[in-house]
Structure formats: C-alpha cells, structure tokens
C-alpha atoms as a PDB file:
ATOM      1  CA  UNK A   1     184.207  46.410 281.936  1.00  0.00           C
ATOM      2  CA  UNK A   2     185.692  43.353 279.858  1.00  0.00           C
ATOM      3  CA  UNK A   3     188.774  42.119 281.096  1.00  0.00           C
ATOM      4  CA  UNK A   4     192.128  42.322 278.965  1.00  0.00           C
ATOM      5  CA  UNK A   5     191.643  38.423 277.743  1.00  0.00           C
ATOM      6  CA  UNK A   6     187.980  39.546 276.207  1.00  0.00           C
ATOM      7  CA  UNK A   7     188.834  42.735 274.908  1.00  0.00           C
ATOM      8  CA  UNK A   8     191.319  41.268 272.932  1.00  0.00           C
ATOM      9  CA  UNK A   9     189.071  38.075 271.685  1.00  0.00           C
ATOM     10  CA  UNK A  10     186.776  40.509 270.975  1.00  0.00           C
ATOM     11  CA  UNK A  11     188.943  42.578 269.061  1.00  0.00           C
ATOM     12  CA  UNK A  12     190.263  39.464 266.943  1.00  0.00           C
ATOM     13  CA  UNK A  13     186.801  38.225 266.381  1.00  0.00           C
ATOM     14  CA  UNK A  14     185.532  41.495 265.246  1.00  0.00           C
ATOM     15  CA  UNK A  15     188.849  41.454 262.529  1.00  0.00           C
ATOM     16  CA  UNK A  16     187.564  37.718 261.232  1.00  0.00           C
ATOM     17  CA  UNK A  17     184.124  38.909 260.342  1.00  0.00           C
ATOM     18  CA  UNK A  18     185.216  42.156 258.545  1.00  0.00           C
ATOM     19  CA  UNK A  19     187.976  40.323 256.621  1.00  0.00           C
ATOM     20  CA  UNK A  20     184.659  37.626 255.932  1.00  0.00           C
ATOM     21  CA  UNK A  21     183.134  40.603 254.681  1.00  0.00           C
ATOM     22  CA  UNK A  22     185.428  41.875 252.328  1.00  0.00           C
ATOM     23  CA  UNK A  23     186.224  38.775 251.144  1.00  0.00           C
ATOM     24  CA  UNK A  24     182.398  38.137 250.681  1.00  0.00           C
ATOM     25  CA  UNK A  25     181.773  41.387 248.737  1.00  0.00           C
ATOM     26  CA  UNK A  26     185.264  40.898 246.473  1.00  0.00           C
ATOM     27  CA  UNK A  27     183.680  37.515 245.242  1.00  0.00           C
ATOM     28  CA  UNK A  28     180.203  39.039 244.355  1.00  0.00           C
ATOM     29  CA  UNK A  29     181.521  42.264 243.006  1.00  0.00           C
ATOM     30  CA  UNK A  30     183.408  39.925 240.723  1.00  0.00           C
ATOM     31  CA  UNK A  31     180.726  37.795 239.565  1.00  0.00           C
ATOM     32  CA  UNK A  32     178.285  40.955 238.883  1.00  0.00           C
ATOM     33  CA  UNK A  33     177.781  41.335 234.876  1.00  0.00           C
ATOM     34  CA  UNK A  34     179.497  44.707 233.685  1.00  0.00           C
ATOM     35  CA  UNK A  35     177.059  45.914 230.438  1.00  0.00           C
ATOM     36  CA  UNK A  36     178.778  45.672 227.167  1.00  0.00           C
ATOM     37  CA  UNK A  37     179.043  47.530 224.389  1.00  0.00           C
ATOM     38  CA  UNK A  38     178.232  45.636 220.908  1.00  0.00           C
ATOM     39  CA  UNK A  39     177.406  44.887 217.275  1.00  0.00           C
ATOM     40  CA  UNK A  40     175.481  42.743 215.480  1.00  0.00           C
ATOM     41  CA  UNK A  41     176.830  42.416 211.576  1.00  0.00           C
ATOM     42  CA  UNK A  42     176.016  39.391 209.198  1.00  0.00           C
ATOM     43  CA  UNK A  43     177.955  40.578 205.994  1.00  0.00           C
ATOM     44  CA  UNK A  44     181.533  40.755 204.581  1.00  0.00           C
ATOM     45  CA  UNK A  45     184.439  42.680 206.260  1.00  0.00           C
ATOM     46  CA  UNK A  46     186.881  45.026 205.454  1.00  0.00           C
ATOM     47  CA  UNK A  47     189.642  46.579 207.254  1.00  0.00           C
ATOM     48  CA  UNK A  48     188.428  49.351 208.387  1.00  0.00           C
ATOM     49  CA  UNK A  49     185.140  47.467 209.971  1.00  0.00           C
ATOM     50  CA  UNK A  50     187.884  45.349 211.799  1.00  0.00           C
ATOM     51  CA  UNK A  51     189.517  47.967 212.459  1.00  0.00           C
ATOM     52  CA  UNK A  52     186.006  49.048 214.084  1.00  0.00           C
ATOM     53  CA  UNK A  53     185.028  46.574 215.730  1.00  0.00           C
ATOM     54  CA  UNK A  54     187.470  46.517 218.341  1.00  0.00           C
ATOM     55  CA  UNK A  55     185.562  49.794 219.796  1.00  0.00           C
ATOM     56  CA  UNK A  56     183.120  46.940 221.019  1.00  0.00           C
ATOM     57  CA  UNK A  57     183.635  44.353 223.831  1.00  0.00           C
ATOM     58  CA  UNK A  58     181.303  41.825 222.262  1.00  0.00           C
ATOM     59  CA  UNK A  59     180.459  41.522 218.227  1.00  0.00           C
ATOM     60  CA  UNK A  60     178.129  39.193 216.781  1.00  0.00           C
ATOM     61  CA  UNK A  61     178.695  38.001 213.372  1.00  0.00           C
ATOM     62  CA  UNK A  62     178.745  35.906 210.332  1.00  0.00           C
ATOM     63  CA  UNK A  63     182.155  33.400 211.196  1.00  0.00           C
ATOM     64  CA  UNK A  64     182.139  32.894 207.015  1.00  0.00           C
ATOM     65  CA  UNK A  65     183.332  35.838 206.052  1.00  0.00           C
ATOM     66  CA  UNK A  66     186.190  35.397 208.495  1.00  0.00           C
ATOM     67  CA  UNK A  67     189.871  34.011 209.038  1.00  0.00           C
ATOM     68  CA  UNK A  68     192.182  33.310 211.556  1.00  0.00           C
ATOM     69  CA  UNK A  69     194.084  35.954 210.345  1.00  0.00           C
ATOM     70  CA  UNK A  70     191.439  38.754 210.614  1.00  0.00           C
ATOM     71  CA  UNK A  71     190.245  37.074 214.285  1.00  0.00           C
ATOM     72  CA  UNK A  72     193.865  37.822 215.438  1.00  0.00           C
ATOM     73  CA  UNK A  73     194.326  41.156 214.530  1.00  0.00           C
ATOM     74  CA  UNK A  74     191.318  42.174 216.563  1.00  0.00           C
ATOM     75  CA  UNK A  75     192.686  40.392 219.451  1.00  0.00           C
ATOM     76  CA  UNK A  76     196.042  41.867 219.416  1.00  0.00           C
ATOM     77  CA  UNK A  77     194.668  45.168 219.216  1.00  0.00           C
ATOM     78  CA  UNK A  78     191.688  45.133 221.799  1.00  0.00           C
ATOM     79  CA  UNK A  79     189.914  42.544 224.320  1.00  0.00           C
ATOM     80  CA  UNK A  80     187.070  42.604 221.816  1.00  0.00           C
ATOM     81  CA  UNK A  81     185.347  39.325 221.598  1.00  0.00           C
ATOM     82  CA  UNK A  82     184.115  37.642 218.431  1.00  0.00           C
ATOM     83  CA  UNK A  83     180.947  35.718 218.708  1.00  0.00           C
ATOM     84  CA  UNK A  84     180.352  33.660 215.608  1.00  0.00           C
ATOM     85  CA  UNK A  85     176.467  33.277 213.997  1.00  0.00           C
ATOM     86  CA  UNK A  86     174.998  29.331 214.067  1.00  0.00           C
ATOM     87  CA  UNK A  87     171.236  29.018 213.069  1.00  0.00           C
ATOM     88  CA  UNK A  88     169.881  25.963 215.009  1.00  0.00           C
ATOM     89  CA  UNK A  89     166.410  25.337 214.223  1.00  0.00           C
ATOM     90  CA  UNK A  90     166.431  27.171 210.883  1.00  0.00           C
ATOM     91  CA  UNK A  91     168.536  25.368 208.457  1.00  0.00           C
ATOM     92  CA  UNK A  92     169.255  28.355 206.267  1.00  0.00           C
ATOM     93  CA  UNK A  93     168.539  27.743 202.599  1.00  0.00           C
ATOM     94  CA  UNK A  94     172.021  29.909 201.949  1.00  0.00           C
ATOM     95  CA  UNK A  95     174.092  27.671 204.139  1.00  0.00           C
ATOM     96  CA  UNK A  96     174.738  24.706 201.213  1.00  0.00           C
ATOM     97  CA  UNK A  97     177.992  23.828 203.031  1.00  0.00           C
ATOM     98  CA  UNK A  98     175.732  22.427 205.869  1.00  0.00           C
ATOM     99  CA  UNK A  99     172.598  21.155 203.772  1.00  0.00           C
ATOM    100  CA  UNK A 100     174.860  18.903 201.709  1.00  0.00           C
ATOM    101  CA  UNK A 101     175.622  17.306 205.112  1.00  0.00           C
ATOM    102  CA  UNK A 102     172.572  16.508 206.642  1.00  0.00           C
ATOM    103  CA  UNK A 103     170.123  13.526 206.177  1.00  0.00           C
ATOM    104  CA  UNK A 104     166.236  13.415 205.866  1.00  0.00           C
ATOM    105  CA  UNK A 105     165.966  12.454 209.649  1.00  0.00           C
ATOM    106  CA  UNK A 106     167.419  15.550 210.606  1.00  0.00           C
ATOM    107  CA  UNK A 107     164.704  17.361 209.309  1.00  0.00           C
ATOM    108  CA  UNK A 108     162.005  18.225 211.499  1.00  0.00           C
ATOM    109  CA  UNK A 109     158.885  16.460 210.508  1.00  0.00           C
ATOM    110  CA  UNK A 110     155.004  17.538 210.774  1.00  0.00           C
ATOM    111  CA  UNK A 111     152.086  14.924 211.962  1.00  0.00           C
ATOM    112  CA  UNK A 112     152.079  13.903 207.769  1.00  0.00           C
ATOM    113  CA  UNK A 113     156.113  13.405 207.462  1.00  0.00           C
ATOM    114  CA  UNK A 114     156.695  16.522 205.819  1.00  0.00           C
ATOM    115  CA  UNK A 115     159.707  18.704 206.646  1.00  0.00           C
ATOM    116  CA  UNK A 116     158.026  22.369 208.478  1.00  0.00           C
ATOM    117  CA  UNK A 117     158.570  25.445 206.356  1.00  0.00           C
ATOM    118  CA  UNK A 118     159.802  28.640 208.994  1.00  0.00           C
ATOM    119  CA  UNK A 119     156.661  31.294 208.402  1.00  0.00           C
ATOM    120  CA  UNK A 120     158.802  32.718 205.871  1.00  0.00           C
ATOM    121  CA  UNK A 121     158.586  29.572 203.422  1.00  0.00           C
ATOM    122  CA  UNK A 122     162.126  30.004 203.028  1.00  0.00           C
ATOM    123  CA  UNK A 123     163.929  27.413 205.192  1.00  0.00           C
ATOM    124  CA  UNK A 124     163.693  24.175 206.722  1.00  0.00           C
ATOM    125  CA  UNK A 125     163.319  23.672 210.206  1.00  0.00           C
ATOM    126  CA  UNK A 126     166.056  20.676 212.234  1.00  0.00           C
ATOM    127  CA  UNK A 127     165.407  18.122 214.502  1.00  0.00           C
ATOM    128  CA  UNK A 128     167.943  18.620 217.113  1.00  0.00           C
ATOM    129  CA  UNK A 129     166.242  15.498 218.691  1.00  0.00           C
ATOM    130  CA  UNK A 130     168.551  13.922 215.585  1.00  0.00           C
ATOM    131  CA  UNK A 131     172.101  13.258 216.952  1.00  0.00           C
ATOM    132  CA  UNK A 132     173.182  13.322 213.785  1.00  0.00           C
ATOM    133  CA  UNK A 133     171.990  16.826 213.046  1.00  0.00           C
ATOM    134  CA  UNK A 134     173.517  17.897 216.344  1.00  0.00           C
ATOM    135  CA  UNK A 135     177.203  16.274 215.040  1.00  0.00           C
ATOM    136  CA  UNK A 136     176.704  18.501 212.337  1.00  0.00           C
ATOM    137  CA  UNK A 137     176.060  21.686 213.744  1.00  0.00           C
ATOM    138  CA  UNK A 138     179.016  20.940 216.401  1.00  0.00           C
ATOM    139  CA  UNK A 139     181.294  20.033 213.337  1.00  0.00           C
ATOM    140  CA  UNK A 140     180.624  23.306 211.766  1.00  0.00           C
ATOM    141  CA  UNK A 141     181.351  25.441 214.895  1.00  0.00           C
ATOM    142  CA  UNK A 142     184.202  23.598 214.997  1.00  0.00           C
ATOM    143  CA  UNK A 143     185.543  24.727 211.860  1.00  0.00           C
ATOM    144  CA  UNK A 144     183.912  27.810 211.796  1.00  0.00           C
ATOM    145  CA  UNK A 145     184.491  29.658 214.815  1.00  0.00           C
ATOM    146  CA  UNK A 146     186.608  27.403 216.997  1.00  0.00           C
ATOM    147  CA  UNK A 147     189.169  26.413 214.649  1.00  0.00           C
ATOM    148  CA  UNK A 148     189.392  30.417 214.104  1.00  0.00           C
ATOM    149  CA  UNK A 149     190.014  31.084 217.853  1.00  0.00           C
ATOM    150  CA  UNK A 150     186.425  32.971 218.306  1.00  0.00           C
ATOM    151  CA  UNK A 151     185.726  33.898 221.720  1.00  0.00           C
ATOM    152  CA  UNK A 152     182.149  32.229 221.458  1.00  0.00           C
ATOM    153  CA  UNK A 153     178.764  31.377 219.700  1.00  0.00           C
ATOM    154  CA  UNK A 154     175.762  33.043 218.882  1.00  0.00           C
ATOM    155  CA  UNK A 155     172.815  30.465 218.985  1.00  0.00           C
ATOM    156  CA  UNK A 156     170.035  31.594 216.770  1.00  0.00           C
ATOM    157  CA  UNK A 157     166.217  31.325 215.535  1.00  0.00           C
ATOM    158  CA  UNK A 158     165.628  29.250 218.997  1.00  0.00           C
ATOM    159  CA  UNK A 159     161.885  31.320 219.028  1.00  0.00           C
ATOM    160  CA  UNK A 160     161.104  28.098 217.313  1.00  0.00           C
ATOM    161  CA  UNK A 161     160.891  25.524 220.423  1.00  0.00           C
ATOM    162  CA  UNK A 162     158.539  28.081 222.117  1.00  0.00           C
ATOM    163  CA  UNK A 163     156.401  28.394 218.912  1.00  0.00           C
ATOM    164  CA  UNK A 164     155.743  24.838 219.242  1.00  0.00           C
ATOM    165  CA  UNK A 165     154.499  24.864 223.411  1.00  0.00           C
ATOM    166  CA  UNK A 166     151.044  23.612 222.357  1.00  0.00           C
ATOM    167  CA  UNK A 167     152.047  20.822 220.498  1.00  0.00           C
ATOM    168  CA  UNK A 168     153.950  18.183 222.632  1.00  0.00           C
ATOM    169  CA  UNK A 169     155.424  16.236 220.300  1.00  0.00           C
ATOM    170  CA  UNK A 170     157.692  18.614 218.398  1.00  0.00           C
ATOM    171  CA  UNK A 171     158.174  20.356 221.921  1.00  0.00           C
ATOM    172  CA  UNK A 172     159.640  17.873 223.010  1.00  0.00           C
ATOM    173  CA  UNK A 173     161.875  16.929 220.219  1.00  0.00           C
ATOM    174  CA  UNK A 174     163.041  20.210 219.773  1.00  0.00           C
ATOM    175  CA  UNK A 175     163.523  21.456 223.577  1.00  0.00           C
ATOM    176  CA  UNK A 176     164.859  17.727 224.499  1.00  0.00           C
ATOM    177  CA  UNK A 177     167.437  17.955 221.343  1.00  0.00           C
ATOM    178  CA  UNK A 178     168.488  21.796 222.554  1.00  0.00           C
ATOM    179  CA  UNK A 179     169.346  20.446 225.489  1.00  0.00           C
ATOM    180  CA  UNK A 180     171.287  17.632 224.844  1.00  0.00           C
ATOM    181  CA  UNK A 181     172.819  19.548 222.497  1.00  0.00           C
ATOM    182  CA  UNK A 182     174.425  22.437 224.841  1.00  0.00           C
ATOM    183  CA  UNK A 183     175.584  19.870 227.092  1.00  0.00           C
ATOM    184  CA  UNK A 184     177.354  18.342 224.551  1.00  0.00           C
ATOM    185  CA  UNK A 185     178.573  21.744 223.119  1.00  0.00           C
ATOM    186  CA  UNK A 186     179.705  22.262 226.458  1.00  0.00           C
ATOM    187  CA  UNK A 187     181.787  18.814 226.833  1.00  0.00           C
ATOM    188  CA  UNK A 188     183.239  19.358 223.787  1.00  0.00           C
ATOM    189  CA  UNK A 189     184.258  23.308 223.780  1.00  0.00           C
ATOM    190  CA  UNK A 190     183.912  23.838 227.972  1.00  0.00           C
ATOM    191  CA  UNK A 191     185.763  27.439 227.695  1.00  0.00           C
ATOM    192  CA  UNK A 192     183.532  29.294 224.302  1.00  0.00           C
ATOM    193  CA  UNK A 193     181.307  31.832 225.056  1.00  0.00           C
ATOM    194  CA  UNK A 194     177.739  31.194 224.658  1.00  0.00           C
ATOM    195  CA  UNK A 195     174.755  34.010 223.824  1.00  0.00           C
ATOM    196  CA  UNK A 196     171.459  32.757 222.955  1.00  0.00           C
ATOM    197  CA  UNK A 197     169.244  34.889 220.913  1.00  0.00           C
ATOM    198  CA  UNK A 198     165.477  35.025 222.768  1.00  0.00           C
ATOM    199  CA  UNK A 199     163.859  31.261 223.142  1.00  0.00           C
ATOM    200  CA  UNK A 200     162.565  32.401 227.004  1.00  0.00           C
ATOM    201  CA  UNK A 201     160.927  29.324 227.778  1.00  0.00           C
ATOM    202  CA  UNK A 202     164.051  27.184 226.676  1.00  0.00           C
ATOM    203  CA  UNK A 203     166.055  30.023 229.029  1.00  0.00           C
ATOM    204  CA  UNK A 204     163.568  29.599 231.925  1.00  0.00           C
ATOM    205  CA  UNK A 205     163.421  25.655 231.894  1.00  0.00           C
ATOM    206  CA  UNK A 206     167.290  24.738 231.464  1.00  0.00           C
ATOM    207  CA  UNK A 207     169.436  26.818 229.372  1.00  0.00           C
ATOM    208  CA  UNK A 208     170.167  29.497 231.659  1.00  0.00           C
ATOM    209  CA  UNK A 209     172.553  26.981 233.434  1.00  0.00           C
ATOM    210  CA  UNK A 210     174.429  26.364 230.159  1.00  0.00           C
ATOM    211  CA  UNK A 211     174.661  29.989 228.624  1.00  0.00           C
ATOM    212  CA  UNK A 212     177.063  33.176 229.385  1.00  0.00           C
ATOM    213  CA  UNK A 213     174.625  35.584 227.751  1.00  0.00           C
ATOM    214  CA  UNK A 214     170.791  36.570 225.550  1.00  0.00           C
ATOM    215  CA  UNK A 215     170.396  38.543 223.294  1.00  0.00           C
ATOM    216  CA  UNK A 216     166.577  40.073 223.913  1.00  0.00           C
ATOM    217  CA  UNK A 217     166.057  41.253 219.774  1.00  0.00           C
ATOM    218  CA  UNK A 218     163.558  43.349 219.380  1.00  0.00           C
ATOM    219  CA  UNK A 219     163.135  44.209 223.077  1.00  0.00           C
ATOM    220  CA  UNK A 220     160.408  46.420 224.120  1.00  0.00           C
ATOM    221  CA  UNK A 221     159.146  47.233 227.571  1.00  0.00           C
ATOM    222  CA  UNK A 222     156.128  45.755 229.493  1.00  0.00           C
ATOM    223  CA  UNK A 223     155.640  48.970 231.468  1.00  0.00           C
ATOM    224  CA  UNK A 224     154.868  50.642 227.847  1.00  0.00           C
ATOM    225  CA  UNK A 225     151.658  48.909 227.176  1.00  0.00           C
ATOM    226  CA  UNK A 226     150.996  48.762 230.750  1.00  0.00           C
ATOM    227  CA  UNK A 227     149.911  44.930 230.743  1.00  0.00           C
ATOM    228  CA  UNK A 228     149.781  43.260 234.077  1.00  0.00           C
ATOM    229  CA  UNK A 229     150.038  39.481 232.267  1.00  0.00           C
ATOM    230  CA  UNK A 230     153.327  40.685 230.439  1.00  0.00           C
ATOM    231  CA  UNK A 231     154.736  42.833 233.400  1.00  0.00           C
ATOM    232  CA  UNK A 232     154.336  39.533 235.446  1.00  0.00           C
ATOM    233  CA  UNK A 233     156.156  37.750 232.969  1.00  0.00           C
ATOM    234  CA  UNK A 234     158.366  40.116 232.856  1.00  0.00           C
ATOM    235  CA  UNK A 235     159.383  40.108 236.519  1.00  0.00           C
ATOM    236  CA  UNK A 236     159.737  36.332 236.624  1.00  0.00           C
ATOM    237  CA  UNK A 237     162.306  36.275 233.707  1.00  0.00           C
ATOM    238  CA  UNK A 238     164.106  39.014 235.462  1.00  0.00           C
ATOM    239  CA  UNK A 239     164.439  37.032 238.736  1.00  0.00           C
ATOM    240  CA  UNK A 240     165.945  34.334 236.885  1.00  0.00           C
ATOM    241  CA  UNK A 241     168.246  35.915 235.299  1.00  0.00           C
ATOM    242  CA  UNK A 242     169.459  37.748 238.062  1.00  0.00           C
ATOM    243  CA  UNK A 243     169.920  34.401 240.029  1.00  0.00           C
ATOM    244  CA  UNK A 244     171.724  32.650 237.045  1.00  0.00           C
ATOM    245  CA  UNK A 245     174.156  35.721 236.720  1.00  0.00           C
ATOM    246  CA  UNK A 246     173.496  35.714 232.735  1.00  0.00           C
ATOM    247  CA  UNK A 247     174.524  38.766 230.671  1.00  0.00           C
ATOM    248  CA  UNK A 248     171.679  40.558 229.001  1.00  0.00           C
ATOM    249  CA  UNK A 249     172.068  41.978 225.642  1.00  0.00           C
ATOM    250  CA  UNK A 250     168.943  44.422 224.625  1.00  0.00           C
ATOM    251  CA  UNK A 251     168.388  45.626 221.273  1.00  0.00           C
ATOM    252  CA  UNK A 252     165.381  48.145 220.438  1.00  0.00           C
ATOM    253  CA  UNK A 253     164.100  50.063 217.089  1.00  0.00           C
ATOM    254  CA  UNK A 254     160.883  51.641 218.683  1.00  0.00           C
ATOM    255  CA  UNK A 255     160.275  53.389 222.211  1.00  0.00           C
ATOM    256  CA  UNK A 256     164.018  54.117 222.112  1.00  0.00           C
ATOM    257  CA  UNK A 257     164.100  56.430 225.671  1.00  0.00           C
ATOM    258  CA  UNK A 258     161.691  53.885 227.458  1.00  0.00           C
ATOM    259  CA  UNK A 259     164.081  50.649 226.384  1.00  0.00           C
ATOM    260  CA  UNK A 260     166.818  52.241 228.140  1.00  0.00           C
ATOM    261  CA  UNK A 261     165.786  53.505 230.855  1.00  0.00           C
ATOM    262  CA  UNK A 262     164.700  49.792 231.773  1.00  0.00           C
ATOM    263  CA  UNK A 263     168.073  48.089 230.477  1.00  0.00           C
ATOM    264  CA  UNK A 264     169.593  50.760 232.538  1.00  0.00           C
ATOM    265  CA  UNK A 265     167.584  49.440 235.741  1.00  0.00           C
ATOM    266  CA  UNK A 266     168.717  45.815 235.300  1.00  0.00           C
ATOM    267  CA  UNK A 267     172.805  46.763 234.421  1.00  0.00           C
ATOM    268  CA  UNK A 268     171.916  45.496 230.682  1.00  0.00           C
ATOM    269  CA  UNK A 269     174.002  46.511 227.397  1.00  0.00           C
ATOM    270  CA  UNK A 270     171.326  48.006 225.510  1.00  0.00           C
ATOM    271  CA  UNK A 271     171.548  49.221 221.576  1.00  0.00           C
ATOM    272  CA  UNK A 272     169.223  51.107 219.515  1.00  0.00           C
ATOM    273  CA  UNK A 273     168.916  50.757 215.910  1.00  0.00           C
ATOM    274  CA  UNK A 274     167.214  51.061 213.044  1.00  0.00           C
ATOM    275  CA  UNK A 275     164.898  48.354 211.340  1.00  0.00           C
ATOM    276  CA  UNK A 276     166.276  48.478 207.695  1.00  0.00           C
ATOM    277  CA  UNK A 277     169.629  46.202 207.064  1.00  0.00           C
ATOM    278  CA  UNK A 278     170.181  46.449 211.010  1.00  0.00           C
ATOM    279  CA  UNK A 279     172.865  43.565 210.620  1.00  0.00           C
ATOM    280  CA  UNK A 280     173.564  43.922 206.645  1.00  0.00           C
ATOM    281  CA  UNK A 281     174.892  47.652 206.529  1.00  0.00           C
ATOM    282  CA  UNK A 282     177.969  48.857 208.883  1.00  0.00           C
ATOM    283  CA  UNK A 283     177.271  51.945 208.955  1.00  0.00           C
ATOM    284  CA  UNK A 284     173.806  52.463 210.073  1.00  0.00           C
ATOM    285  CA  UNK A 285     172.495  55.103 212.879  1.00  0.00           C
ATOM    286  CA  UNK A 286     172.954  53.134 216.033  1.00  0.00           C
ATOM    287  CA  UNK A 287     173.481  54.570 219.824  1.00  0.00           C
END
C-alpha cells in the first residue's frame, strides 16, 4: 500500500503528464493542414464571379484584372483568400508591363548566348540568378497583389529548374536564383501566403521550408500505372511533405475516382476538372 505522501505525489504527477498531453495534442491538432476548397481562374471578373468566389477558402488568379476595391469586398463577406498569379521562369510574352522592365542579363542564356524559348516558342525564359530580374518580379508583386491586400502568391512555370537537372550550369542558375529569391520574398513580405505550382525537386531540396502550399497540376496517381520507380518517388515526396506541414493542392482531368481517393488518404484539397479553358471559363464542370 502507498502511504498518504505517495498517493498524493502520485496523483499530482499523474495530473502533469495528462495536462502535457493535452497540451501536446492541442499544438499538433493546430498545426495539421485542414483541405481546402478552391479555384483556379486567369481571366476578367465580374460581380457575380466575386460574388462566387467567396464559396472557396483559397482562389488562384490573375491579380490584373483586380482592385483593391474588388479584394475587399470578398474579404468582408467571407475568409476567402486571394492568391495572386506571378510567372517566374516564363516571362510571359503578354505581360509588356514587366518586359519593358527587364534587361538582356535577365534573360536566361543557352551555351551560344541566346535567350531559351519555353517548348512552346512563345516566351522567354529568366535568370533568377539576375538580381535584377528578381527586383523586378518582387516590384511587381508588390504592386500587384500586395499593394491590393492579397492574402498570397501563386509561383508559377517553376517545372523549368527541374527540366534543366542534367545540365549544371543553368541548374544552378536557376535553382540558386529561386532560392535567393524566396528568401528575399520572404524578408520583404514575411506574412503573404505562398503556393508553388509543381517544381518537386526545387520542393524537395529547399523550398518546402519557404512555402505555405503546392499546387500538384495535373496530378495523377502512381498506384494507376502500377510503377514501382514512380510509387517510390512518390512515397518520398509524401514524407516530406508531411514533415514540412505544407498544404497540398491536387488538381486532376483523367482517372477522376482514383485521384481522390489518394488526395483523400493524405488530407489533400483535391479538384477535378476539365482540360478545355480549365482557368479561362468560370463556369466549367468542376467537383
């Protein structure tokens, strides 16, 4: 039998690790990442797609056709957050605000000194190893989306550093400029929302510590084709994610039943859509 003293240490002991516990579990129920519901739309507004989008917690879209004024009255009438578009590698040939801006070193060069095409021939690629280039892009955020009061920024066509893992010399350029170029994203505007759309090797090497959440476009399952190599993969990416808490943002337009059933699995938003104007046309078939 314990004696009155060590029942009662016991007793207070036994209190301290269950209010450990429950202070333990508070703190990681808070940091797990609730799935989202979303949109991704790239053309002009109207009141009734504002009116719209506050249905979703999280929209992508094109910051241009935007102003303070329509930024506002989705935030007074939902907590919907408004993730403004910035191409990073691909200068778009549209964007004339931002080419008039730039000079030729911020164009990324091949072995001859000739700006790279995208596989599209339509736009240039940047050097984000040019600090210049990267003053530009953080000027235009500035004005764009921060200046705006945006809830964050939607990093695209970053597929580009990975295309380039075989040759060492843009690699490096482009995966050294992306980095210095979040951390200085991330001095300058410490409190926007970041989602970066695919670039998994970037993710996996260093921009998982810097980003809130990726978008996986075009997201299809490993399990479908049944390859070991990819499944692998597959697993790897999933383990860092998981450790760097990031939110995961799926959208599919084939094998719709098979995509969800794994986004499900992992606690990711997932969307299905179709192929044709996916970010063009409001009201396409999505679920």
């Amino acid at each position: 039998m314990f004696s009155k003293s060590t029942l009662k240490l016991l007793i207070i002991c036994l209190s301290l690790i269950i209010i450990i516990l429950i202070i333990f579990f508070s703190i990681q129920k808070k940091n797990i990442k609730i799935p989202n519901t979303y949109r991704i739309y790239y053309n002009k507004i109207d009141n009734e797609i504002i009116s719209q989008m506050s249905n979703y917690d999280i929209n992508i879209v094109e910051a241009l056709f935007f102003n303070s004024n329509n930024v506002e009255t989705i935030h007074s009438s939902s907590s919907s957050k408004l993730i403004g578009y910035i191409s990073l590698v691909e200068i778009g040939s549209w964007d004339s605000a931002i080419i008039k801006l730039l000079n030729e070193n911020d164009y990324l060069l091949d072995e001859n000194n000739n700006k790279i095409l995208d596989l599209n021939g339509n736009n240039y690629l940047g050097n984000l190893s040019s600090s210049h280039y990267r003053e530009v892009l953080l000027n235009v955020i500035q004005t764009r989306i921060v200046d705006k009061n945006m809830d964050g920024v939607f990093f695209d066509t970053l597929d580009w550093i990975d295309y380039y893992l075989n040759n060492e010399l843009l690699y490096s350029q482009l995966s050294d400029g992306y980095k210095s170029f979040l951390i200085e994203f991330k001095n300058r505007f410490p409190s926007l929302m970041i989602i970066q759309n695919r670039g998994f090797e970037s993710y996996k090497n260093f921009s998982n510590k810097y980003i809130d959440g990726l978008l996986w476009e075009n997201f299809n399952s490993p399990y479908i084709n049944n390859s070991k190599e990819e499944v692998s993969e597959f697993k790897n990416l999933t383990k860092i994610i998981k450790k760097a808490k990031t939110a995961i943002y799926v959208i599919s337009f084939i094998n719709e039943e098979e995509n969800r059933n794994i986004a499900k699995k992992y606690n990711w938003s997932f969307l299905f859509s179709q192929m044709n104007k996916r970010y063009s046309n409001w009201n396409i078939n999505i679920r």
